[in-house]
N, C-alpha and C. Protein backbone atom coordinates (compact mmCIF):
# COMPACT_ATOMS: atom_id res chain seq x y z
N UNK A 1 19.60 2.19 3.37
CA UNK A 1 18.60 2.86 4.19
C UNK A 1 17.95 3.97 3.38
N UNK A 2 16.52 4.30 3.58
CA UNK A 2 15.98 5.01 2.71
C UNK A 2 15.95 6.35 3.78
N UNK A 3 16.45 7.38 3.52
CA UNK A 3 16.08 8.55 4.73
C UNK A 3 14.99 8.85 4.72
N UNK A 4 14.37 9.46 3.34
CA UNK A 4 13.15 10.37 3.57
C UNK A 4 12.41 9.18 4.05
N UNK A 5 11.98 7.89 4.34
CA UNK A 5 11.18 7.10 5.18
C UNK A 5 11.25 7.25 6.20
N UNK A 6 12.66 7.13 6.94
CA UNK A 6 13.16 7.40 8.27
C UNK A 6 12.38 8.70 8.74
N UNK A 7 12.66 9.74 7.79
CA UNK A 7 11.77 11.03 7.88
C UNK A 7 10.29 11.02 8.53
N UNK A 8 9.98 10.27 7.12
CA UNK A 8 8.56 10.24 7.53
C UNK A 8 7.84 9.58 8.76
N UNK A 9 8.19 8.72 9.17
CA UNK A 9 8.26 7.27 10.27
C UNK A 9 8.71 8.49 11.22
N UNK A 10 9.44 9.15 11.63
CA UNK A 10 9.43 9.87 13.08
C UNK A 10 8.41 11.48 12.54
N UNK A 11 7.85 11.99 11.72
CA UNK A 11 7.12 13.40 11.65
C UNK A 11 5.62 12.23 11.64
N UNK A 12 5.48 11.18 11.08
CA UNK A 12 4.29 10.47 11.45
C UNK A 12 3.66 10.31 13.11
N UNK A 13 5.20 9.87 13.59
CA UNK A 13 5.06 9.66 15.15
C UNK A 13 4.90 10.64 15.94
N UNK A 14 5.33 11.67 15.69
CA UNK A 14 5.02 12.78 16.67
C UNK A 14 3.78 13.60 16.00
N UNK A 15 3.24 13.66 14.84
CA UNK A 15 1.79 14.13 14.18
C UNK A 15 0.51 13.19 13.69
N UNK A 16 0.96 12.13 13.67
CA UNK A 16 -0.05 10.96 13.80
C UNK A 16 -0.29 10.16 14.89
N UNK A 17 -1.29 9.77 14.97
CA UNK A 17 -2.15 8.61 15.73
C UNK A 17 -0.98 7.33 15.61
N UNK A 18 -0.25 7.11 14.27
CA UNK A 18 0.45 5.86 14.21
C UNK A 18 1.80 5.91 13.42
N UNK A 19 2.41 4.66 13.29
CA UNK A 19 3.73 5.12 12.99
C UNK A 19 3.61 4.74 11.86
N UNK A 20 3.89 5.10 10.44
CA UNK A 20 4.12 3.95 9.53
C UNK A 20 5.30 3.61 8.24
N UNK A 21 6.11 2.58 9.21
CA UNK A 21 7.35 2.16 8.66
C UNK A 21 7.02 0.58 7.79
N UNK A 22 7.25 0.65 6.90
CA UNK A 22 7.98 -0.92 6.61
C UNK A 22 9.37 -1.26 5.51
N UNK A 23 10.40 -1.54 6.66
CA UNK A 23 11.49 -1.84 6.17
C UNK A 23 10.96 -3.78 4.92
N UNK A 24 12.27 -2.86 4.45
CA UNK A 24 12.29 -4.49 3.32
C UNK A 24 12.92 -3.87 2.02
N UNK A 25 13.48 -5.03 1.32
CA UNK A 25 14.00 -4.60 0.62
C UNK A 25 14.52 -5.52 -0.47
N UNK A 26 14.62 -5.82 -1.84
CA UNK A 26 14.78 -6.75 -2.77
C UNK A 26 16.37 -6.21 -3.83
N UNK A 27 17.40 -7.24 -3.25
CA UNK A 27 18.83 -7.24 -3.29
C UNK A 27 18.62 -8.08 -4.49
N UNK A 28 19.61 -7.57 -5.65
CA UNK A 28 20.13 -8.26 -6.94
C UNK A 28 21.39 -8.33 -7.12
N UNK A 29 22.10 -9.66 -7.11
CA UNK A 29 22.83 -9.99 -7.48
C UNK A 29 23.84 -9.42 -8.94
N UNK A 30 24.48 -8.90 -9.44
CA UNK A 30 24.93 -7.97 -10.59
C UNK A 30 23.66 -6.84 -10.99
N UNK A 31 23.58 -6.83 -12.20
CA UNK A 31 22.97 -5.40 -12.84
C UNK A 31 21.69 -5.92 -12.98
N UNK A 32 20.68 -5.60 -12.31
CA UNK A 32 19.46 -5.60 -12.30
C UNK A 32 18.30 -4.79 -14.03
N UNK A 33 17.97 -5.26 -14.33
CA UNK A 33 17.44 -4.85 -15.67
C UNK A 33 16.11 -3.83 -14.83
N UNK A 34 15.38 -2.97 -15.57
CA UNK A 34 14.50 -2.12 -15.37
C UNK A 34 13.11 -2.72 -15.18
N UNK A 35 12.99 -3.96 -16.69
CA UNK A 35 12.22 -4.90 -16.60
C UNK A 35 11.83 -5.70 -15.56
N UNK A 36 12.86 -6.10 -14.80
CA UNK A 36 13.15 -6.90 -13.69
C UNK A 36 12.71 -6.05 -12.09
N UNK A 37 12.86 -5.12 -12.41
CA UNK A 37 13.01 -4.46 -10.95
C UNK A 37 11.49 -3.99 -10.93
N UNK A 38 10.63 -3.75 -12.00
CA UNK A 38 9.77 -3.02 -12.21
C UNK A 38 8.54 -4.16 -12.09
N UNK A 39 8.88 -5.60 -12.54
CA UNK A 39 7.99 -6.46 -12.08
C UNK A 39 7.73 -6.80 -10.68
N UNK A 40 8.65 -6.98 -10.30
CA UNK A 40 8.90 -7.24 -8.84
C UNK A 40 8.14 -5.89 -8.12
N UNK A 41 7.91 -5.12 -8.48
CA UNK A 41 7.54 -3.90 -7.11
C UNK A 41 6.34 -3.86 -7.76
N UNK A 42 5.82 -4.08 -8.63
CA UNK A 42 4.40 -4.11 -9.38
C UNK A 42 3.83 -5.61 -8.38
N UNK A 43 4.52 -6.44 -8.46
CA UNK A 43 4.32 -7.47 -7.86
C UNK A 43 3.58 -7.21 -6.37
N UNK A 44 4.60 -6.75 -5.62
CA UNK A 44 4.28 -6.22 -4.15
C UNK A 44 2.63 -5.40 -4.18
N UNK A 45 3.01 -3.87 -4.84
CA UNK A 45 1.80 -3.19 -4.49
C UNK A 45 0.55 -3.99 -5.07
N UNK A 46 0.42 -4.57 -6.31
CA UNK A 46 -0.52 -5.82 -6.82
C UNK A 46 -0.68 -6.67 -5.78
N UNK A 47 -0.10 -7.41 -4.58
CA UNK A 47 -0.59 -8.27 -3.86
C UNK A 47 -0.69 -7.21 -2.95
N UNK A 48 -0.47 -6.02 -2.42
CA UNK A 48 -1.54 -5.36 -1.38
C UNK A 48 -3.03 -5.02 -1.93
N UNK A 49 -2.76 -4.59 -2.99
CA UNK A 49 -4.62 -4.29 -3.48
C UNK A 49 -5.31 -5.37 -3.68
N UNK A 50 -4.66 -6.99 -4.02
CA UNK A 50 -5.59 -7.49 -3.99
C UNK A 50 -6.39 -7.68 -2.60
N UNK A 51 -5.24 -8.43 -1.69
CA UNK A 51 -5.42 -8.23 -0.24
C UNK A 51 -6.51 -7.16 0.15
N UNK A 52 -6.79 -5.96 -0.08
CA UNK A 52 -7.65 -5.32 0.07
C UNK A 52 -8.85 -5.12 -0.29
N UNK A 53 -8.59 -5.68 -1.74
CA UNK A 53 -10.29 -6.22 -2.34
C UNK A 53 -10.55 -7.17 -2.36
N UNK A 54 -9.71 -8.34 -1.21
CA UNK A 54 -10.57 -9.34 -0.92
C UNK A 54 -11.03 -9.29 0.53
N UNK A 55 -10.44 -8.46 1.34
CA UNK A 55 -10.74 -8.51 2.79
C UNK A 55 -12.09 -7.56 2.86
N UNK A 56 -12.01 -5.96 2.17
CA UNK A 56 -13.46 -5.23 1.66
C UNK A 56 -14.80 -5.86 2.15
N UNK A 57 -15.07 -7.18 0.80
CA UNK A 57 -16.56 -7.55 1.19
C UNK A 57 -16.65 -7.76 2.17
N UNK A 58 -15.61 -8.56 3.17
CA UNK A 58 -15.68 -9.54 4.34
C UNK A 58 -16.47 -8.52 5.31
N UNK A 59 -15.75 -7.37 5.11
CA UNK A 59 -15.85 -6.82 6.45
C UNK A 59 -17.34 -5.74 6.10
N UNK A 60 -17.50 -5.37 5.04
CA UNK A 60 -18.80 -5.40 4.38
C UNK A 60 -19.71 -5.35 4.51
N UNK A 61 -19.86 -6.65 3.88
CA UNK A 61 -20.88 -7.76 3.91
C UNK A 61 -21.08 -9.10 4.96
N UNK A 62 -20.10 -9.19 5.53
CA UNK A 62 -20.02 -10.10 6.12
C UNK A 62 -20.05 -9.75 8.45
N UNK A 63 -19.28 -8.92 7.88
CA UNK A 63 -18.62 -8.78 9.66
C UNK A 63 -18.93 -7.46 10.01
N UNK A 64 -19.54 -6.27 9.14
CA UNK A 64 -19.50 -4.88 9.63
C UNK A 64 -19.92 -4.87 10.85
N UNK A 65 -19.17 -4.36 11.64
CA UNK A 65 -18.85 -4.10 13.11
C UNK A 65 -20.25 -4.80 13.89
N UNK A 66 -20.22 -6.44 13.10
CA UNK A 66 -20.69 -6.85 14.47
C UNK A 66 -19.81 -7.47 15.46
N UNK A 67 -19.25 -7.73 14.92
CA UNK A 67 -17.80 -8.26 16.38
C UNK A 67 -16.38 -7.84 15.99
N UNK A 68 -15.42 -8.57 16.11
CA UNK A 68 -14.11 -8.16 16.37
C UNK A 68 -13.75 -8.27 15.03
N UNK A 69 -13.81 -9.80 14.24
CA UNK A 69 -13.86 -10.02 13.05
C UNK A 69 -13.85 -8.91 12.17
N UNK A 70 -15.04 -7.99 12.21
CA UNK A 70 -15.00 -6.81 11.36
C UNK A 70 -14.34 -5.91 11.32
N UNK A 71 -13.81 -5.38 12.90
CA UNK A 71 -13.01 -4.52 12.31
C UNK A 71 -11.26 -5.10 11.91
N UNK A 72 -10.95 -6.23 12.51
CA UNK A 72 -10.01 -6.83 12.21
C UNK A 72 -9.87 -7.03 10.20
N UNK A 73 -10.97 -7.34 9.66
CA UNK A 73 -10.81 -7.79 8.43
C UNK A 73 -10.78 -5.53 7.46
N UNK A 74 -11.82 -5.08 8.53
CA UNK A 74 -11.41 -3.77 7.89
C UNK A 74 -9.93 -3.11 8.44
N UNK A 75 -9.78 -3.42 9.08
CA UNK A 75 -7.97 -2.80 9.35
C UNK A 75 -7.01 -3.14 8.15
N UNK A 76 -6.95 -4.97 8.61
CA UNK A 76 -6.55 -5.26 7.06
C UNK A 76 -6.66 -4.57 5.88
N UNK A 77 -7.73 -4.37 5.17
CA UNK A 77 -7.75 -3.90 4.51
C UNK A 77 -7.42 -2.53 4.12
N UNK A 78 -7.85 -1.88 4.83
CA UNK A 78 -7.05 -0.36 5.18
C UNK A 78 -5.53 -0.51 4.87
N UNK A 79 -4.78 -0.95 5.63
CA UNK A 79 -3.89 -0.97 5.78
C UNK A 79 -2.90 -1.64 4.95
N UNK A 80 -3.28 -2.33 3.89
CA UNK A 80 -2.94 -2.94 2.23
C UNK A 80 -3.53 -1.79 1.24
N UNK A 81 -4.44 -1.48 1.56
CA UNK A 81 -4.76 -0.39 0.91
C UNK A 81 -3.85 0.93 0.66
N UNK A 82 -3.34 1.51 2.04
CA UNK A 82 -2.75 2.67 2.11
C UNK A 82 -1.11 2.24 2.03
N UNK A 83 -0.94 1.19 1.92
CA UNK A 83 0.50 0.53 2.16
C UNK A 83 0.57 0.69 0.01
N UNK A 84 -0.65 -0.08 -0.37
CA UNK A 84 0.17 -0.24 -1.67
C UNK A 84 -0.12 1.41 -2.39
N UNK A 85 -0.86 1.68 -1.66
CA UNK A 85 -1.04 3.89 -2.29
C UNK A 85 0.73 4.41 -2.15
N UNK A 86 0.76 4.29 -1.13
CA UNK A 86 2.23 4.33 -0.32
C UNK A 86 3.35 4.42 -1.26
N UNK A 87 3.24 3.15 -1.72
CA UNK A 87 4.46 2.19 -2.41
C UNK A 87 4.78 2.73 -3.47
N UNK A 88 3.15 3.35 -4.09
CA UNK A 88 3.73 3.38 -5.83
C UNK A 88 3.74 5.18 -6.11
N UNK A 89 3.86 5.49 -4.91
CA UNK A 89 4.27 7.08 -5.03
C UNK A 89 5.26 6.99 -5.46
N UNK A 90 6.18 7.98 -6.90
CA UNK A 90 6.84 8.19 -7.45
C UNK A 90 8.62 9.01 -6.64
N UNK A 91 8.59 8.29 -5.27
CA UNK A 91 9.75 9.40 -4.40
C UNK A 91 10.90 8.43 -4.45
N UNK A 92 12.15 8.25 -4.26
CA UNK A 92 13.09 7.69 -3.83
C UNK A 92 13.27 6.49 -4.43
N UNK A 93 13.01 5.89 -3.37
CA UNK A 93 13.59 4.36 -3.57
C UNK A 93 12.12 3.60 -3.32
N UNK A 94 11.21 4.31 -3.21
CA UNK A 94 9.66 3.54 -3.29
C UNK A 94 9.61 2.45 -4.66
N UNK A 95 8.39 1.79 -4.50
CA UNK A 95 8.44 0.93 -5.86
C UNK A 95 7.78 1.90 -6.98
N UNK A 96 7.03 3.20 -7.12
CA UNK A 96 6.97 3.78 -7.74
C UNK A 96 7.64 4.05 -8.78
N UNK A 97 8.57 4.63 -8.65
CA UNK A 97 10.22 4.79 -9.25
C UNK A 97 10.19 3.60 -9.98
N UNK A 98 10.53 2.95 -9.42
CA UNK A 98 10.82 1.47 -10.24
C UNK A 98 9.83 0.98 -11.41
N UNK A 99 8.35 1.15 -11.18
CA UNK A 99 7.44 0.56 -11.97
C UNK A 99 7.23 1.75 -13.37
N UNK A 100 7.72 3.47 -12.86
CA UNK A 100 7.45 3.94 -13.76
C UNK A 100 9.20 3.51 -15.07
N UNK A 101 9.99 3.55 -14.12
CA UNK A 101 11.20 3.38 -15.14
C UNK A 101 10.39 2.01 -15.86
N UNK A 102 10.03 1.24 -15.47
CA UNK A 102 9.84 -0.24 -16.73
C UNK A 102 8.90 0.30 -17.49
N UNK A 103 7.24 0.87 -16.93
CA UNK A 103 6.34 1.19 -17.52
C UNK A 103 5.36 1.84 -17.13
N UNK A 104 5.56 3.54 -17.51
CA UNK A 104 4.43 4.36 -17.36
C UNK A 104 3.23 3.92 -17.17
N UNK A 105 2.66 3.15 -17.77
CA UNK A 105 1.26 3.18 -18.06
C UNK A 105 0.64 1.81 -16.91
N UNK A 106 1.83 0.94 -17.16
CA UNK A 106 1.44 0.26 -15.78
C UNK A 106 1.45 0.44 -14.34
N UNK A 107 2.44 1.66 -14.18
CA UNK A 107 2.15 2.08 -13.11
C UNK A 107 0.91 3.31 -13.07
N UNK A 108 0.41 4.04 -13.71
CA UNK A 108 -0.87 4.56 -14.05
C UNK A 108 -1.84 3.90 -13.45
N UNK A 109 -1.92 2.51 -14.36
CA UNK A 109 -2.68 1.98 -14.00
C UNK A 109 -3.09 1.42 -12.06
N UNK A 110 -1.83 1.11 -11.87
CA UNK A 110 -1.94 0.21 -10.71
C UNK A 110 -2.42 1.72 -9.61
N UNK A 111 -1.58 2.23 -9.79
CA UNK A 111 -1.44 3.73 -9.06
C UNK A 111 -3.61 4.65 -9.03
N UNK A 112 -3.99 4.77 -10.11
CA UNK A 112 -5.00 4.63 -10.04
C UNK A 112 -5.81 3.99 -9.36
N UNK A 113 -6.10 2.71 -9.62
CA UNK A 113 -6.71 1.44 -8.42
C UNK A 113 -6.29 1.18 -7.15
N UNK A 114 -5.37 1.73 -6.93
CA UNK A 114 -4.62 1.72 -5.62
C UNK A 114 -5.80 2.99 -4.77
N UNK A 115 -5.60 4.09 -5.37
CA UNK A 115 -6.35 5.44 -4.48
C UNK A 115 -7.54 4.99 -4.81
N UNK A 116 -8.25 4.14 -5.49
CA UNK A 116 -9.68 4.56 -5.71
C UNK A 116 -10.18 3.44 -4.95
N UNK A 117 -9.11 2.05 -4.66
CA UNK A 117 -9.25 1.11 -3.42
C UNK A 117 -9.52 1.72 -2.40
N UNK A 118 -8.31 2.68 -2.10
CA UNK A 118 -8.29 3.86 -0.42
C UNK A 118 -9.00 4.59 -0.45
N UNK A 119 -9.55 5.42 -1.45
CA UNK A 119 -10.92 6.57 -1.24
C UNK A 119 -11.96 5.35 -0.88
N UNK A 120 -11.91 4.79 -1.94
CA UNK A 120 -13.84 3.24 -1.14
C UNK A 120 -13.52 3.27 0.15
N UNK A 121 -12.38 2.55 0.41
CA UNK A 121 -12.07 2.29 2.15
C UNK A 121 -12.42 3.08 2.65
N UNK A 122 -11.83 4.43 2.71
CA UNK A 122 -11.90 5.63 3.35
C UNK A 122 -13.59 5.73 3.66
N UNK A 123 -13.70 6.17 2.40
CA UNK A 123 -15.48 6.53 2.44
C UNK A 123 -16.48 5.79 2.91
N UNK A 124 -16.56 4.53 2.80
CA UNK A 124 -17.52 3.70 2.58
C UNK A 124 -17.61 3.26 4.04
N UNK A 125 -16.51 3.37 4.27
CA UNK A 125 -16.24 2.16 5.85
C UNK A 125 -15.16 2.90 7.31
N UNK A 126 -15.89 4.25 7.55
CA UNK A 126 -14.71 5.00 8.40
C UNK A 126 -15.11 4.77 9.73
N UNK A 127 -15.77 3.71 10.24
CA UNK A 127 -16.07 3.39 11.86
C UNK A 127 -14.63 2.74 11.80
N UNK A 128 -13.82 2.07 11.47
CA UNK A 128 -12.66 0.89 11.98
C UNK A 128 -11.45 2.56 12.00
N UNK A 129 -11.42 3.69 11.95
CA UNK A 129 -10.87 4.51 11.87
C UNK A 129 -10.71 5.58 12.93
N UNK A 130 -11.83 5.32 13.90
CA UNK A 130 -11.98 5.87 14.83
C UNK A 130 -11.65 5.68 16.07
């Protein structure tokens, strides 16, 4: 169990609009290599940003709040967005931790594109927020 999540997940609930937990968790069998652990959580926050820069145009270009579609495809996205920002924060048992022990610079990297995914979101598209 991760506490400071637990933490956060009830000071979210009583100071936010929403709650935001997601349990899960990737179990290794003997001694897990750094290499190993560090792909795998690169893995995760990498399939939330893409998820987010593919749902983006949809809602865009495609669906901006003319029907349900839009804001459904902008939630999505939001919400892969701020999930993989989330992830690769450097605290605990986040995948942060993990991606910087294999490799600084790849987590730089990802960590970068991650906020500049969530600032676009943020900025560009704040009706699905309201």
């Amino acid at each position: 169990m991760f506490p400071l999540g637990l933490l956060l997940a009830f000071l979210l609930a009583f100071f936010a609009p929403f709650i935001f937990a997601a349990p899960g968790a990737v179990m290794f069998r003997g001694e897990a290599r750094d290499f190993e652990m560090g792909r795998i959580a690169a893995a995760g926050s990498m399939a939330n940003i893409a998820i987010a820069m593919i749902t983006f145009p949809f809602y865009i270009l495609v669906f901006f709040e003319v029907d349900p579609w839009g804001k459904i495809f902008g939630f999505v996205c939001l919400v892969n967005a701020l999930l993989a920002t989330f992830n690769l924060l450097p605290l605990g048992s986040l995948d942060g931790v993990k991606i910087i022990r294999w490799n600084g610079i790849v987590w730089s990297l990802l960590f970068i594109l991650s906020l500049f995914v969530t600032l676009l979101i943020l900025f560009r598209a704040p009706s699905f927020l309201i």
